[in-house]
C-alpha atoms as a PDB file:
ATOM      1  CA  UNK A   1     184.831 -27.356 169.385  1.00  0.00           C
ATOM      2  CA  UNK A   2     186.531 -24.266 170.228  1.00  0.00           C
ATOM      3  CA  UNK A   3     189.879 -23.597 168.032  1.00  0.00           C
ATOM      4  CA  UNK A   4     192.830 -21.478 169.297  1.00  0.00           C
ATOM      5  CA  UNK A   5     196.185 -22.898 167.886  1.00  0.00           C
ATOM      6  CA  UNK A   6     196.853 -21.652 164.777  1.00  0.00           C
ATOM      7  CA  UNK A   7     198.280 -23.604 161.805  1.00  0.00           C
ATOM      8  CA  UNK A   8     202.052 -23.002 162.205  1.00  0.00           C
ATOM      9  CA  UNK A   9     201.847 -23.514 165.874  1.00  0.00           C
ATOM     10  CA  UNK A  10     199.596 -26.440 165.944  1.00  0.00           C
ATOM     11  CA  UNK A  11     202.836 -27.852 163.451  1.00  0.00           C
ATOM     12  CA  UNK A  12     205.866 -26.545 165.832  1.00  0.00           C
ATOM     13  CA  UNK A  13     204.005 -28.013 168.724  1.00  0.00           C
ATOM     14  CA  UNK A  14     203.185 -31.385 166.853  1.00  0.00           C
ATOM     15  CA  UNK A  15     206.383 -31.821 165.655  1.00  0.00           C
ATOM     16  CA  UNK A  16     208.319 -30.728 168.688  1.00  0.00           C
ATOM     17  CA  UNK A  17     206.708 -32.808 171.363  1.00  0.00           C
ATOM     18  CA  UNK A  18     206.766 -35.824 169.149  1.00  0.00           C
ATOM     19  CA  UNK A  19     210.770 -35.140 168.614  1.00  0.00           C
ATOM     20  CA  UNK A  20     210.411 -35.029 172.814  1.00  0.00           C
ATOM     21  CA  UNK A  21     208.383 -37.976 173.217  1.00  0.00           C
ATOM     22  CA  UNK A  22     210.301 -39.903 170.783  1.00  0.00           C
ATOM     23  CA  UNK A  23     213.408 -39.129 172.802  1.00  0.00           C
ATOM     24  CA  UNK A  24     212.130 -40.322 176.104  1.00  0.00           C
ATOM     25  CA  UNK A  25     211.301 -43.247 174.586  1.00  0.00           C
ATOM     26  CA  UNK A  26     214.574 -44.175 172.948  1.00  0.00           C
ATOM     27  CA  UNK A  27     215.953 -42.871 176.157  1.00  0.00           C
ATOM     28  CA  UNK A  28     217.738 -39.836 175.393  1.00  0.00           C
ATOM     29  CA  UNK A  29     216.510 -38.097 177.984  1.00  0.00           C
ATOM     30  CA  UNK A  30     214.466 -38.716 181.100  1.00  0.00           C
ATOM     31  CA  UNK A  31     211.149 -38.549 182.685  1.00  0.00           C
ATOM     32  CA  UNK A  32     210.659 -35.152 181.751  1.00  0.00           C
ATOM     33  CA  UNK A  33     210.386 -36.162 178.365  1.00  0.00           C
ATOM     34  CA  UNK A  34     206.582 -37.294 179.305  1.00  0.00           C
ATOM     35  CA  UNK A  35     205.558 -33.596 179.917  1.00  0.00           C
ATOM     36  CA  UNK A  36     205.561 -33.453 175.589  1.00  0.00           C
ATOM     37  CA  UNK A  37     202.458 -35.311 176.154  1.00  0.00           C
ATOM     38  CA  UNK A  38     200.107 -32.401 177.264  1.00  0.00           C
ATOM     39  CA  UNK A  39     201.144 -29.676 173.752  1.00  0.00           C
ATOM     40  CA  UNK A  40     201.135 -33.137 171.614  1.00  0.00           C
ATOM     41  CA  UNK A  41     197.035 -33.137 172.552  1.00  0.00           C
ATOM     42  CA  UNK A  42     196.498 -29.375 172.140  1.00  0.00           C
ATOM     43  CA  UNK A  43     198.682 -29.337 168.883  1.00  0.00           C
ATOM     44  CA  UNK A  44     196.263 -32.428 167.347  1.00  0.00           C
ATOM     45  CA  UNK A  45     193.287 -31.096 168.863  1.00  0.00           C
ATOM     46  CA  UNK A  46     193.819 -27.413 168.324  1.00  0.00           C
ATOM     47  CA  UNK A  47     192.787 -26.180 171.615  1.00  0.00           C
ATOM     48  CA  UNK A  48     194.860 -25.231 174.104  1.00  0.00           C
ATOM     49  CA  UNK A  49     193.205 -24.523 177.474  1.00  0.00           C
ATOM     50  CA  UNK A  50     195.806 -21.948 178.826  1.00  0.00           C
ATOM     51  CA  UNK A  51     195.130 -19.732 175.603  1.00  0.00           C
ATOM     52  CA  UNK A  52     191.418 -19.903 176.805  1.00  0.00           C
ATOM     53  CA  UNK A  53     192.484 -18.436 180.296  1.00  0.00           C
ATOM     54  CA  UNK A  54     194.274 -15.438 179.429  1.00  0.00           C
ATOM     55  CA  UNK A  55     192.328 -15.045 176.090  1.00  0.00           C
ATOM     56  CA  UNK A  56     194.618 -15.788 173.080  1.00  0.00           C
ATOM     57  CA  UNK A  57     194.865 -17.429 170.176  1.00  0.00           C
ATOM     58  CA  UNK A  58     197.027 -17.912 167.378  1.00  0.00           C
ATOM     59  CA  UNK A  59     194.583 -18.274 164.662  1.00  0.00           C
ATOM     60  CA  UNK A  60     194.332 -15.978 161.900  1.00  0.00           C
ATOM     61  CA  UNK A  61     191.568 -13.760 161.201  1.00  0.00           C
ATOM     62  CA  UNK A  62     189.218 -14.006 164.379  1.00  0.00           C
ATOM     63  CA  UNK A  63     189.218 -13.430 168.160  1.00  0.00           C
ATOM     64  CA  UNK A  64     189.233 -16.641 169.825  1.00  0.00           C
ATOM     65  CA  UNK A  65     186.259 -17.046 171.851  1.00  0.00           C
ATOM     66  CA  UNK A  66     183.921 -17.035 168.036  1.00  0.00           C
ATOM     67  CA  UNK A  67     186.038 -19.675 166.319  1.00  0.00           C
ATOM     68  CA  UNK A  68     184.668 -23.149 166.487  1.00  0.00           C
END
């Protein structure tokens, strides 16, 4: 599988939209909450589909279309 979230923002996004989630949940905050759903999956599964777009990545080291 194609990689392009790098290891410091695969954490901020893990940790972040759990925090988000977590809030919605204990309800903090409202429905919007739900939307730290979608960079939850990319931060777990390290591949985020608008870095494939526009050609990014936040991996070290390589460009991001070779990294699997």
């Amino acid at each position: 599988m194609l990689q392009n979230v790098g290891s410091a923002d695969r954490v901020i996004r893990i940790v972040a939209d759990a925090a988000m989630i977590g809030a919605k949940l204990m309800g903090v905050i409202g429905p919007s909450g739900w939307t730290g759903v979608v960079p939850l999956a990319t931060g777990l599964f390290r591949c985020c589909p608008e870095y494939l777009t526009c050609g990014l990545g936040t991996c070290a080291g390589k460009s991001p279309a070779v990294q699997r």
